[in-house]
C-alpha atoms as a PDB file:
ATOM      1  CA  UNK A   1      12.162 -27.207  19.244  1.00  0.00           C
ATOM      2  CA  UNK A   2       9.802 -25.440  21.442  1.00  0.00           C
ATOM      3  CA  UNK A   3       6.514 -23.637  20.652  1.00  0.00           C
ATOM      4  CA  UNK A   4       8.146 -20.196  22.189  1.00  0.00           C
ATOM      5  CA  UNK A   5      10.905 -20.918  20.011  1.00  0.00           C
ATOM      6  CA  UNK A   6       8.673 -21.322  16.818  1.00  0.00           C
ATOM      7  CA  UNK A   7       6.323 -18.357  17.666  1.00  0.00           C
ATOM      8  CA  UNK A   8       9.802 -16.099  18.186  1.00  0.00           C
ATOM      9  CA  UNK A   9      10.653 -16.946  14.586  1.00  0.00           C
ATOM     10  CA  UNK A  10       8.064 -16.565  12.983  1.00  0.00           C
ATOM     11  CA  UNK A  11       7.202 -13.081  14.580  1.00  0.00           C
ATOM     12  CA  UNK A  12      10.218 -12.168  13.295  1.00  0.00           C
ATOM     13  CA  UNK A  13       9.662 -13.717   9.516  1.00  0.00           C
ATOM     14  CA  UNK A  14       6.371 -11.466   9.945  1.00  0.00           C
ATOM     15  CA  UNK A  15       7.864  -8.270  10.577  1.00  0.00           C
ATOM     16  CA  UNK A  16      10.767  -8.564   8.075  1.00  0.00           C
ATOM     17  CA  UNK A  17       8.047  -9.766   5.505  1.00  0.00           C
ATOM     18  CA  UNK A  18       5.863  -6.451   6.564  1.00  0.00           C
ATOM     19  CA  UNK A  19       8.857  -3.840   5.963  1.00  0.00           C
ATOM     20  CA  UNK A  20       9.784  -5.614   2.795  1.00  0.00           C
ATOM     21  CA  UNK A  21       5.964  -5.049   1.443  1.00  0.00           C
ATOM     22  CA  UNK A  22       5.973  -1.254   3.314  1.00  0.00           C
ATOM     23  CA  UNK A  23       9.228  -0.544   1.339  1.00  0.00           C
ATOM     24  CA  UNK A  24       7.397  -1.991  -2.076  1.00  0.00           C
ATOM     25  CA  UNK A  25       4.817   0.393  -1.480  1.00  0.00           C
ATOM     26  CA  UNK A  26       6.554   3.245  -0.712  1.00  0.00           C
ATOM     27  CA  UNK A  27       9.058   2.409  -4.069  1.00  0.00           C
ATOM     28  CA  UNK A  28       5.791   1.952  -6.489  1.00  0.00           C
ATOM     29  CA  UNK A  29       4.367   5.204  -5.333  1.00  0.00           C
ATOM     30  CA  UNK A  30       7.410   7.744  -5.313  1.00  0.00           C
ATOM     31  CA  UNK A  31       9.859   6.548  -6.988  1.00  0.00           C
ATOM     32  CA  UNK A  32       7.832   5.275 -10.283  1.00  0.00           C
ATOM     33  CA  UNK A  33       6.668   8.508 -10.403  1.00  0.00           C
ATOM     34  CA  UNK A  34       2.761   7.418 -11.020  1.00  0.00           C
ATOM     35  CA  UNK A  35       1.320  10.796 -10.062  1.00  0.00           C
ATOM     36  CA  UNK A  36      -0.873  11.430 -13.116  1.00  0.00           C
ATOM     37  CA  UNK A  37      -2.655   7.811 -12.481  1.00  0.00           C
ATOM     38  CA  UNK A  38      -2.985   8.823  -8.571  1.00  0.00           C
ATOM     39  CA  UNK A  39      -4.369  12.082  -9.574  1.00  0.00           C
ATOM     40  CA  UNK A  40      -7.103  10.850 -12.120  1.00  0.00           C
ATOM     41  CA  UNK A  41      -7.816   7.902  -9.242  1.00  0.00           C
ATOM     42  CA  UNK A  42      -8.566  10.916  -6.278  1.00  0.00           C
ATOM     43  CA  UNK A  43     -10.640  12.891  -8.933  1.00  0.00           C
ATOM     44  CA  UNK A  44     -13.337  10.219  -9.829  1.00  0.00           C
ATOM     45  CA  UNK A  45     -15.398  10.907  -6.520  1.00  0.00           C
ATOM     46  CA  UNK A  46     -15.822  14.518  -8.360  1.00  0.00           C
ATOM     47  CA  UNK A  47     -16.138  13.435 -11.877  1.00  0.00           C
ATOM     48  CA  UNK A  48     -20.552  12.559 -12.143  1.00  0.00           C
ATOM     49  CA  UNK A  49     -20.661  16.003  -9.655  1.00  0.00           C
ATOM     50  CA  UNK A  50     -21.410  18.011 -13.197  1.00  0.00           C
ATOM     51  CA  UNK A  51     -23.709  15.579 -14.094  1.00  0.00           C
ATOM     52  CA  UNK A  52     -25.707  15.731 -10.707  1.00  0.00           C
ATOM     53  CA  UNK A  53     -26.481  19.778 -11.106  1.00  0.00           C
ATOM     54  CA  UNK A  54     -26.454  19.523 -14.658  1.00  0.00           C
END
């Protein structure tokens, strides 16, 4: 087996491996429907801000 041959398969182990973890992603944040966590997590830059001017 040659090195090109190697290098061919496991480029393409790579890229099916990348979609599969792309398509995780994209299942864990629409379709589990996690929007009150996402909105408490974009919030905390803002949350000491009353504290600050307090």
């Amino acid at each position: 087996m040659s090195i090109d041959t190697i290098f061919d398969r496991a480029s393409s182990v790579i890229t099916v491996l990348s979609f599969a973890c792309f398509m995780g992603i994209l299942l864990w944040t629409f379709l589990l429907r996690r929007s009150a966590d996402f909105d408490s997590a974009a919030a905390l830059p803002f949350a000491d801000e009353e504290s600050d001017h307090g």
